[in-house]
PDB file of N, CA and C in Angstrom:
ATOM      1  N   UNK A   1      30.222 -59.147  -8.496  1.00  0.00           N
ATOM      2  CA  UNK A   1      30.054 -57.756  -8.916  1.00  0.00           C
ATOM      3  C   UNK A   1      30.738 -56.853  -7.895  1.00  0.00           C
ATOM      4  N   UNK A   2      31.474 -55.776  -8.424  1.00  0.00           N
ATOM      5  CA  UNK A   2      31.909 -54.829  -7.473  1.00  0.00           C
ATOM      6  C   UNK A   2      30.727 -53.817  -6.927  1.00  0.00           C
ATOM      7  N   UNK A   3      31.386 -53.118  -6.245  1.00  0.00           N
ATOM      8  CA  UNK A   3      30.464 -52.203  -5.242  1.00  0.00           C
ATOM      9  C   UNK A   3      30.036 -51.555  -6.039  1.00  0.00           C
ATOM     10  N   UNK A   4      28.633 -51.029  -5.101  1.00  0.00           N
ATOM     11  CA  UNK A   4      27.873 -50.036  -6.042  1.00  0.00           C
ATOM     12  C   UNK A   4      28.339 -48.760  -6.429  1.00  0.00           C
ATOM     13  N   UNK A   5      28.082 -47.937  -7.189  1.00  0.00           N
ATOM     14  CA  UNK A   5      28.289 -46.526  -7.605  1.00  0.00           C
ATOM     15  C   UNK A   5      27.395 -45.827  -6.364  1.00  0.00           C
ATOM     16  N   UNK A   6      28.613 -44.988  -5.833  1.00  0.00           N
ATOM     17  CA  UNK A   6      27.987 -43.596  -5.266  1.00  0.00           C
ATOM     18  C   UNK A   6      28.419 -42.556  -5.474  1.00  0.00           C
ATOM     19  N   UNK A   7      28.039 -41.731  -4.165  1.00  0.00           N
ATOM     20  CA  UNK A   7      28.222 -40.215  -4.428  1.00  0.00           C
ATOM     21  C   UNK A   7      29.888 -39.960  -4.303  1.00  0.00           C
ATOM     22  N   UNK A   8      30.432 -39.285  -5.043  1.00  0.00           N
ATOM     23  CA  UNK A   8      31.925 -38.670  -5.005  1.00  0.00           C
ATOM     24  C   UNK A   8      32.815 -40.143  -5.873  1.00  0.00           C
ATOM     25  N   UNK A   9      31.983 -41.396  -6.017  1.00  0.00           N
ATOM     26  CA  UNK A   9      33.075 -41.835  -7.145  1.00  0.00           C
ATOM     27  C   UNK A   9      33.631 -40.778  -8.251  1.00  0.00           C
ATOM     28  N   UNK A  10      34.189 -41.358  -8.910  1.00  0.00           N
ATOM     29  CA  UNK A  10      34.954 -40.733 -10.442  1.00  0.00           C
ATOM     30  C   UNK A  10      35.002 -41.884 -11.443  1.00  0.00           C
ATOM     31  N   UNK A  11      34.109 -41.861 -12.412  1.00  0.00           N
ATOM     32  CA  UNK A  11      33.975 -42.372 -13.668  1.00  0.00           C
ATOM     33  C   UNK A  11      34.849 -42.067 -14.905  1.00  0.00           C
ATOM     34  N   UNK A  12      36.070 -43.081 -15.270  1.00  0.00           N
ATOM     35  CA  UNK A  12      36.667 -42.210 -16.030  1.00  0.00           C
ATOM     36  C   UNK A  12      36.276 -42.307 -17.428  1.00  0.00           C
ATOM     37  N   UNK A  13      36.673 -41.148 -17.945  1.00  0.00           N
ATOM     38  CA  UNK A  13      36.985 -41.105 -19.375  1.00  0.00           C
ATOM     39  C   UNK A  13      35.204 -41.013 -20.371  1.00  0.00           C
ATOM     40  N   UNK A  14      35.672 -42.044 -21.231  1.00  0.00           N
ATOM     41  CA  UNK A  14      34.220 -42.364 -22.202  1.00  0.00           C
ATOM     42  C   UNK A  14      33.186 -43.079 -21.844  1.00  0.00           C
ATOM     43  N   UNK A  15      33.801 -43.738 -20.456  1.00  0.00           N
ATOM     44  CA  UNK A  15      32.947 -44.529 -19.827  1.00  0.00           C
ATOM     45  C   UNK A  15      32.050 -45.707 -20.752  1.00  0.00           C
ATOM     46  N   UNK A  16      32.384 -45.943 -21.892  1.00  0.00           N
ATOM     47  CA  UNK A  16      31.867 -46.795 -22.997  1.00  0.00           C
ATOM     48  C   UNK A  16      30.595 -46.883 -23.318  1.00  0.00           C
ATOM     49  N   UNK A  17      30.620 -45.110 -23.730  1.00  0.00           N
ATOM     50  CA  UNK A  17      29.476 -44.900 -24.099  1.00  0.00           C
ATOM     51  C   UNK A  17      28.647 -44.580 -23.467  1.00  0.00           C
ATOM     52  N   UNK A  18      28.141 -45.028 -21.954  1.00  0.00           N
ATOM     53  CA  UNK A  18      27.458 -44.439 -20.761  1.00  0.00           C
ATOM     54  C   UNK A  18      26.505 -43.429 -20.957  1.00  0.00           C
ATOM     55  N   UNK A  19      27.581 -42.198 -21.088  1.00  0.00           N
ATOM     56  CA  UNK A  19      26.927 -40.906 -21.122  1.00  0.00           C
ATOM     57  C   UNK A  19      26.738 -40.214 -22.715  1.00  0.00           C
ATOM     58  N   UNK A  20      26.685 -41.361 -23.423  1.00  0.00           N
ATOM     59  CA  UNK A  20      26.898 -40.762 -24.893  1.00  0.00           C
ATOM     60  C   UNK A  20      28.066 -40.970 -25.649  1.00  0.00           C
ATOM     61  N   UNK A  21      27.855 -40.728 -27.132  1.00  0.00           N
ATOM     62  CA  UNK A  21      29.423 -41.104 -27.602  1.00  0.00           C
ATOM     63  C   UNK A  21      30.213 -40.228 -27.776  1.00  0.00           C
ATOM     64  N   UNK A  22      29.920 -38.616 -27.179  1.00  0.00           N
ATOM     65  CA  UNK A  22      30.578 -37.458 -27.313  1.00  0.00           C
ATOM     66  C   UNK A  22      31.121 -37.245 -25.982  1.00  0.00           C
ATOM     67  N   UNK A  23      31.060 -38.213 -25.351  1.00  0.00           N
ATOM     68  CA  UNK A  23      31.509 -37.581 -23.722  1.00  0.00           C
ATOM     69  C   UNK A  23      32.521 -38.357 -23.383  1.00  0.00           C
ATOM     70  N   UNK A  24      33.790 -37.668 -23.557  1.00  0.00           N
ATOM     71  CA  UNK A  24      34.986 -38.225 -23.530  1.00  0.00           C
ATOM     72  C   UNK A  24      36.057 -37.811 -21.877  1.00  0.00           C
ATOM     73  N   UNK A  25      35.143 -37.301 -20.771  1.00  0.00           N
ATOM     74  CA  UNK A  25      36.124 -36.297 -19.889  1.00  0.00           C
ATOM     75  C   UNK A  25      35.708 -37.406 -18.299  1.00  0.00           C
ATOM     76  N   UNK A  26      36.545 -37.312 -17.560  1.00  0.00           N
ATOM     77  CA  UNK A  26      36.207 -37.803 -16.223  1.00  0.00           C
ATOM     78  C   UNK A  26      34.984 -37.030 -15.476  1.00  0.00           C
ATOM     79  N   UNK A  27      34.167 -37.996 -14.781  1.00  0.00           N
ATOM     80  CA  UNK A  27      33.049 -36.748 -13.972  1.00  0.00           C
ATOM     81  C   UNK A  27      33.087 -37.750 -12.431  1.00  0.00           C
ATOM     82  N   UNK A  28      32.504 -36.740 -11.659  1.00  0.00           N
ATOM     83  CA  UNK A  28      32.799 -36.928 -10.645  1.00  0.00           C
ATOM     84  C   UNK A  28      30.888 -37.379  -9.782  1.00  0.00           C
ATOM     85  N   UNK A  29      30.585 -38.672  -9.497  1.00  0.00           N
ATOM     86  CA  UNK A  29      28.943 -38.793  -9.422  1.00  0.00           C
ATOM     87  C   UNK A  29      28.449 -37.791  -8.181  1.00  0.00           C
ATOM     88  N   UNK A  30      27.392 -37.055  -8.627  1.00  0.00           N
ATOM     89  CA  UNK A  30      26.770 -36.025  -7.736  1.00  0.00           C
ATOM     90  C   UNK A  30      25.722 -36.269  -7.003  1.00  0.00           C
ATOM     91  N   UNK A  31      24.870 -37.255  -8.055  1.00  0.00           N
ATOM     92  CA  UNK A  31      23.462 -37.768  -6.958  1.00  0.00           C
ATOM     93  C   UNK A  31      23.029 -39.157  -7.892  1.00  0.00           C
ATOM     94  N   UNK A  32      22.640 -40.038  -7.120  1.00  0.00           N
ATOM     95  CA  UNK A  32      22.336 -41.422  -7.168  1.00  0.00           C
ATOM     96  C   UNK A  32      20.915 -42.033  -7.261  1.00  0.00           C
ATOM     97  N   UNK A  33      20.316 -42.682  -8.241  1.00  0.00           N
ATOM     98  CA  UNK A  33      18.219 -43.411  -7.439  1.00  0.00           C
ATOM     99  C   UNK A  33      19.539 -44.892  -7.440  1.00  0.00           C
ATOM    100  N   UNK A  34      17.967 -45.269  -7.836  1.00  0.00           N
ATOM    101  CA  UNK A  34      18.062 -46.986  -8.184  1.00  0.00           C
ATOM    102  C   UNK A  34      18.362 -47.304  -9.524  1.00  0.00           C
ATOM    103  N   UNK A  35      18.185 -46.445 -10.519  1.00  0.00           N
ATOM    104  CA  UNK A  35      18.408 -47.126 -11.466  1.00  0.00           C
ATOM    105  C   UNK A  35      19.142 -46.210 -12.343  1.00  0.00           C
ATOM    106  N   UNK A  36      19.474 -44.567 -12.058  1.00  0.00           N
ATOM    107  CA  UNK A  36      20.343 -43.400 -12.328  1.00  0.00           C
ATOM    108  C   UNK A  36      21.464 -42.807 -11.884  1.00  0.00           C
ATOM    109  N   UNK A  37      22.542 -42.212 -12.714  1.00  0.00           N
ATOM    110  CA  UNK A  37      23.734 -41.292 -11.537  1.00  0.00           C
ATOM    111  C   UNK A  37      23.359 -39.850 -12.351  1.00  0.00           C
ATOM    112  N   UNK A  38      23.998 -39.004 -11.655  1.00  0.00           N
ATOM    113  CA  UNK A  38      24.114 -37.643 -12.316  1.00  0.00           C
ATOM    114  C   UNK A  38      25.829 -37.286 -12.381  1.00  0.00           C
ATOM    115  N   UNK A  39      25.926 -37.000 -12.874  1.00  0.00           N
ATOM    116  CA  UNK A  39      27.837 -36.870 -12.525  1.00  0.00           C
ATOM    117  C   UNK A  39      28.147 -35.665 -13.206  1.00  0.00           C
ATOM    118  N   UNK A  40      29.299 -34.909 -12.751  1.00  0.00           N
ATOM    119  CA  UNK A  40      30.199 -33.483 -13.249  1.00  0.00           C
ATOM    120  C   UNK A  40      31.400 -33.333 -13.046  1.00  0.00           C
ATOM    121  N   UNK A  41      32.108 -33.120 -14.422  1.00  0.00           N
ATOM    122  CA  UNK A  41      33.217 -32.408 -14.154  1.00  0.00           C
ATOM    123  C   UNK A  41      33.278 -30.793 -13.245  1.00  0.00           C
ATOM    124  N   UNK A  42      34.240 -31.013 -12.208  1.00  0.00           N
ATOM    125  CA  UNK A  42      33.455 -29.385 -11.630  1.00  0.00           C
ATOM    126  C   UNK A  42      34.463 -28.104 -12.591  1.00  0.00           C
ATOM    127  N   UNK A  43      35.009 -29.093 -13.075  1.00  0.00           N
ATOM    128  CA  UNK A  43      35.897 -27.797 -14.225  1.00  0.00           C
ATOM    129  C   UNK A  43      35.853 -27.429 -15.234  1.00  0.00           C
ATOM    130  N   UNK A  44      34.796 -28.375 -15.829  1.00  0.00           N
ATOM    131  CA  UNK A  44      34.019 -28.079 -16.847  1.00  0.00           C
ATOM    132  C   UNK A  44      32.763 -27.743 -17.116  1.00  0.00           C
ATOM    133  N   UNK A  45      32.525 -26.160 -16.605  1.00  0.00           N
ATOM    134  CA  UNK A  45      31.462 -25.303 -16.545  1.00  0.00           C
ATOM    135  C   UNK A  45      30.466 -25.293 -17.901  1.00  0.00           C
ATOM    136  N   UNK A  46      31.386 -25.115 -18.520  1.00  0.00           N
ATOM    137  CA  UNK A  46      30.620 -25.169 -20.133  1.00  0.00           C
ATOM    138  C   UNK A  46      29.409 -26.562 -20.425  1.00  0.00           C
ATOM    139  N   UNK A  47      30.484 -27.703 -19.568  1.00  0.00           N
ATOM    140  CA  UNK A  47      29.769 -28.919 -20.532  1.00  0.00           C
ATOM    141  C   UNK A  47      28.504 -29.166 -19.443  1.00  0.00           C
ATOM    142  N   UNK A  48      28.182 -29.096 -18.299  1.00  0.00           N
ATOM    143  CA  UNK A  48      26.652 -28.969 -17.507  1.00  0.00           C
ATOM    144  C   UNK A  48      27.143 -30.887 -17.110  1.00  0.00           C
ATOM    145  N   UNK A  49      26.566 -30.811 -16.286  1.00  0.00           N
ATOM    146  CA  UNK A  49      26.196 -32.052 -16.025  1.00  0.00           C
ATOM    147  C   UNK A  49      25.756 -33.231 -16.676  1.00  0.00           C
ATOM    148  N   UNK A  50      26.243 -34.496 -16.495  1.00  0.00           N
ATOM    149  CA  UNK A  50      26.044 -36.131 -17.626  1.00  0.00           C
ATOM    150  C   UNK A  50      24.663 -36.870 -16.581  1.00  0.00           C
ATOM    151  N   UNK A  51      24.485 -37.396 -17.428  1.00  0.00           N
ATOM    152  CA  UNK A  51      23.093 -37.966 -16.814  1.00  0.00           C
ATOM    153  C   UNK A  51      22.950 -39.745 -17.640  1.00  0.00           C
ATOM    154  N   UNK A  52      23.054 -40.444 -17.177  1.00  0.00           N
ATOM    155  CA  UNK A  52      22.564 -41.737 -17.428  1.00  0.00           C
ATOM    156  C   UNK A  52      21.919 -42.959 -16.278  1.00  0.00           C
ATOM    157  N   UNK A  53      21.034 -43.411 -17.150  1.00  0.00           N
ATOM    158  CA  UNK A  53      19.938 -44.369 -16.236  1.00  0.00           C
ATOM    159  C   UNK A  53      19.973 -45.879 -16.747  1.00  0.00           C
ATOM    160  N   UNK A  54      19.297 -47.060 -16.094  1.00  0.00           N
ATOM    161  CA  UNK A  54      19.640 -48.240 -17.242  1.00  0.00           C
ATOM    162  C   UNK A  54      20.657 -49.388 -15.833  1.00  0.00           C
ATOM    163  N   UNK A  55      20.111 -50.682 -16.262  1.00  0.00           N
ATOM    164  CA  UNK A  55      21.493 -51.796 -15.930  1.00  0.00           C
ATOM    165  C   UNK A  55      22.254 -51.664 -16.698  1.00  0.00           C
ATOM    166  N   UNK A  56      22.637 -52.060 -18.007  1.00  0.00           N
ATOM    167  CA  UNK A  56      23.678 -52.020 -18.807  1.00  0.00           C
ATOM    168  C   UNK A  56      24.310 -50.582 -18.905  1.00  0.00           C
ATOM    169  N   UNK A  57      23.793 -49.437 -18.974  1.00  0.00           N
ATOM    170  CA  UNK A  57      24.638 -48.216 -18.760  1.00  0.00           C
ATOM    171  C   UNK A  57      25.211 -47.674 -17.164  1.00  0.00           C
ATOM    172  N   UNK A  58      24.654 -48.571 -16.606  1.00  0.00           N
ATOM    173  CA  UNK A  58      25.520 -48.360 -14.744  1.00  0.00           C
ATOM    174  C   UNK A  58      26.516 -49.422 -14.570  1.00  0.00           C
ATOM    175  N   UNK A  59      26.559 -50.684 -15.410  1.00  0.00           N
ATOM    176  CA  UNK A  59      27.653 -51.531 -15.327  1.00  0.00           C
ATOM    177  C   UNK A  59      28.390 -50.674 -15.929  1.00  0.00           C
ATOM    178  N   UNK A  60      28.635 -50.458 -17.310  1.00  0.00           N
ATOM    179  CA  UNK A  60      29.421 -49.482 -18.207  1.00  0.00           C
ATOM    180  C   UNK A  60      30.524 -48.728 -16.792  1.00  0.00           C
ATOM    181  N   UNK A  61      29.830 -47.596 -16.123  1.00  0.00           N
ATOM    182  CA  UNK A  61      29.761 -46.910 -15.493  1.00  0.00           C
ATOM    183  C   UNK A  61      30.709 -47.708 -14.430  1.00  0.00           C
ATOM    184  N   UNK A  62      30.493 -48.841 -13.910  1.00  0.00           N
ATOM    185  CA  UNK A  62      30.702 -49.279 -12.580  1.00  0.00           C
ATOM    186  C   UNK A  62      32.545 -50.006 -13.140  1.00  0.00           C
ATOM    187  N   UNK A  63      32.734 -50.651 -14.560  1.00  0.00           N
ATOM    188  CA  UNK A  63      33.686 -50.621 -14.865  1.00  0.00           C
ATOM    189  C   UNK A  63      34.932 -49.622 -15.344  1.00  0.00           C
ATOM    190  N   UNK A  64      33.967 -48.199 -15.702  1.00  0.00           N
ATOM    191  CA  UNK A  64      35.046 -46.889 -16.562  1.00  0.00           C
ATOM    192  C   UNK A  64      35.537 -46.855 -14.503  1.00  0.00           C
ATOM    193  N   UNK A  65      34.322 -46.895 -13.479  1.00  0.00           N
ATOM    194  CA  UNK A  65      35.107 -46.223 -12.310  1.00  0.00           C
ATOM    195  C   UNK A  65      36.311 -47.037 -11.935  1.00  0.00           C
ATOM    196  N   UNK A  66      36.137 -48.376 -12.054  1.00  0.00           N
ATOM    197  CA  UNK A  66      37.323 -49.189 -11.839  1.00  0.00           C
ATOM    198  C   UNK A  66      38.520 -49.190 -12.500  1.00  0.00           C
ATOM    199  N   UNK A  67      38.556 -49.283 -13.232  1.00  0.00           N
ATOM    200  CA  UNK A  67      39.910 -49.281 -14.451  1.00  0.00           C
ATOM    201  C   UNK A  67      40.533 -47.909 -14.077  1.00  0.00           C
ATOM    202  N   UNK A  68      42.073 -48.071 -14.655  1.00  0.00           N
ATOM    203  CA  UNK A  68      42.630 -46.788 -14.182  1.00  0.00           C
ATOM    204  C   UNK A  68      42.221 -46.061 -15.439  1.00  0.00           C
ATOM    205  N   UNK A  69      42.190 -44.610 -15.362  1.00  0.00           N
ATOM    206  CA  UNK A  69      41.858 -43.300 -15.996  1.00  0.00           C
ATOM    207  C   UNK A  69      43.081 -43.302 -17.292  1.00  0.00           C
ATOM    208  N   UNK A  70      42.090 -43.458 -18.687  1.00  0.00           N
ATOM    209  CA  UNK A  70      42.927 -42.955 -19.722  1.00  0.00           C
ATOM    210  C   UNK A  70      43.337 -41.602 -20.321  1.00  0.00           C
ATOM    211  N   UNK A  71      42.745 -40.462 -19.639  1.00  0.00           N
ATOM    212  CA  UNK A  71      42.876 -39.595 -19.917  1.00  0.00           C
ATOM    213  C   UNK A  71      44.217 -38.751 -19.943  1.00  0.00           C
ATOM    214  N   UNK A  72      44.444 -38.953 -18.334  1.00  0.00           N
ATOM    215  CA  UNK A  72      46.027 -39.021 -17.533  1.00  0.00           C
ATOM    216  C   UNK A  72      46.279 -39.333 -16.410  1.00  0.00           C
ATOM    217  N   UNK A  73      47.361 -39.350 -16.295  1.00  0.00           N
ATOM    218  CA  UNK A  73      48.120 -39.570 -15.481  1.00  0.00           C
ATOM    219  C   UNK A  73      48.952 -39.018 -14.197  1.00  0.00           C
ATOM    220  N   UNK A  74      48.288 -38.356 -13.279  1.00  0.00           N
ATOM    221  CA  UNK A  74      46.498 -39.143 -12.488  1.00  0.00           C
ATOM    222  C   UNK A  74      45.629 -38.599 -13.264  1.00  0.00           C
ATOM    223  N   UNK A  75      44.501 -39.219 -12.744  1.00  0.00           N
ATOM    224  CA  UNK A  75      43.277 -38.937 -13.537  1.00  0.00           C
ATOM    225  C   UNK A  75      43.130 -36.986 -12.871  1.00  0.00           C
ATOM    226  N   UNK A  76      42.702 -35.976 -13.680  1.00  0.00           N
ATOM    227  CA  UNK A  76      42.239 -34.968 -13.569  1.00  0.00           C
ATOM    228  C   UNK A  76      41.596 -35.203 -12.041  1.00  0.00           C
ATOM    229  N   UNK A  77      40.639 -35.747 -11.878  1.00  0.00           N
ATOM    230  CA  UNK A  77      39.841 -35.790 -10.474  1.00  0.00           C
ATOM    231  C   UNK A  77      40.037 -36.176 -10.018  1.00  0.00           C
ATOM    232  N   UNK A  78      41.493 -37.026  -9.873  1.00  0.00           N
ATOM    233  CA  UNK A  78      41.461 -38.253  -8.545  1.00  0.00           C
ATOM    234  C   UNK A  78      42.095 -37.791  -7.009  1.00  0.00           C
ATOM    235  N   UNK A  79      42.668 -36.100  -7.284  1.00  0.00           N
ATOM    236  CA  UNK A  79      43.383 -35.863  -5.887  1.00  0.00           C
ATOM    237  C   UNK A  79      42.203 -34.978  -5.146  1.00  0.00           C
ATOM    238  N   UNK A  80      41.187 -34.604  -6.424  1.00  0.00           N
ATOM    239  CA  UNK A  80      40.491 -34.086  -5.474  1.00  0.00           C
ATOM    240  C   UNK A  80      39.300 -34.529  -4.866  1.00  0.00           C
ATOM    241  N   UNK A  81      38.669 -33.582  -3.406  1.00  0.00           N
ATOM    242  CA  UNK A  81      37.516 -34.208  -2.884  1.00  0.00           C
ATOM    243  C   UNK A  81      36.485 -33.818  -3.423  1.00  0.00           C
ATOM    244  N   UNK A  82      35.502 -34.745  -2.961  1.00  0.00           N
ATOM    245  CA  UNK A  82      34.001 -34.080  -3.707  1.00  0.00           C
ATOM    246  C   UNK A  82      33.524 -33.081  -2.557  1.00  0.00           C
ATOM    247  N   UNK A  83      32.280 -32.358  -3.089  1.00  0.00           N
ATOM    248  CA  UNK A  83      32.013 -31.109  -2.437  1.00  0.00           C
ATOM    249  C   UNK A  83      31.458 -31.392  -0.897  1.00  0.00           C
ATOM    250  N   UNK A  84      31.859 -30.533  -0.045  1.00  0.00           N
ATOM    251  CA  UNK A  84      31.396 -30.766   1.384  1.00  0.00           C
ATOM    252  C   UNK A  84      30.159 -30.451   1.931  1.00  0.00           C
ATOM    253  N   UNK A  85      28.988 -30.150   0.565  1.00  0.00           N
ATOM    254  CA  UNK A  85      28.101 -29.552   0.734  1.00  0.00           C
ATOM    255  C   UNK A  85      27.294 -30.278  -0.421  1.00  0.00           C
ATOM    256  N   UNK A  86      25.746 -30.101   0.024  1.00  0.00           N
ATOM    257  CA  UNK A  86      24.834 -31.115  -1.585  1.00  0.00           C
ATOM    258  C   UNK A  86      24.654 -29.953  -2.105  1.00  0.00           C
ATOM    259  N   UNK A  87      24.576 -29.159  -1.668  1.00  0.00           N
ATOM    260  CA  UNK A  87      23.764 -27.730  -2.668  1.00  0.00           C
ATOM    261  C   UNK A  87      25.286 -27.116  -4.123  1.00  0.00           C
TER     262      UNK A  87
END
């Protein structure tokens, strides 16, 4: 198994289903338990924050971060950093 999901990965795309079958955009993970991520696009104000919990929906998750980004080319989030601050 690859490494775990943390804070400032990037999950791309649909993530296969993960976060739903309407959530088609890269997010960037914000906060982590044991068995949850929270993740955001920070440029997509409108859509609020993705939320999924679960083994089978954090593998999902642990493979969309691996694979390269179908969205484009680079992925939307990949040059940037995550925030230097939790708040």
């Amino acid at each position: 198994m690859s490494k775990p999901l943390t804070v400032g990965d990037v999950v791309h795309g649909f993530a296969y289903g993960a976060f739903g079958r309407d959530h088609y955009h890269c997010v960037r993970i914000e906060a982590v338990g044991p068995d949850w991520i929270v993740a955001r696009d920070p440029d997509a104000e409108w859509h609020g924050p993705s939320f999924t919990a679960g083994r089978r929906s954090l593998e999902l998750c642990i493979e969309a971060r691996d694979e390269p980004c179908p969205n484009d080319k680079p992925c939307p989030l990949a040059d940037r950093q995550p925030p230097l601050t939790s708040a």
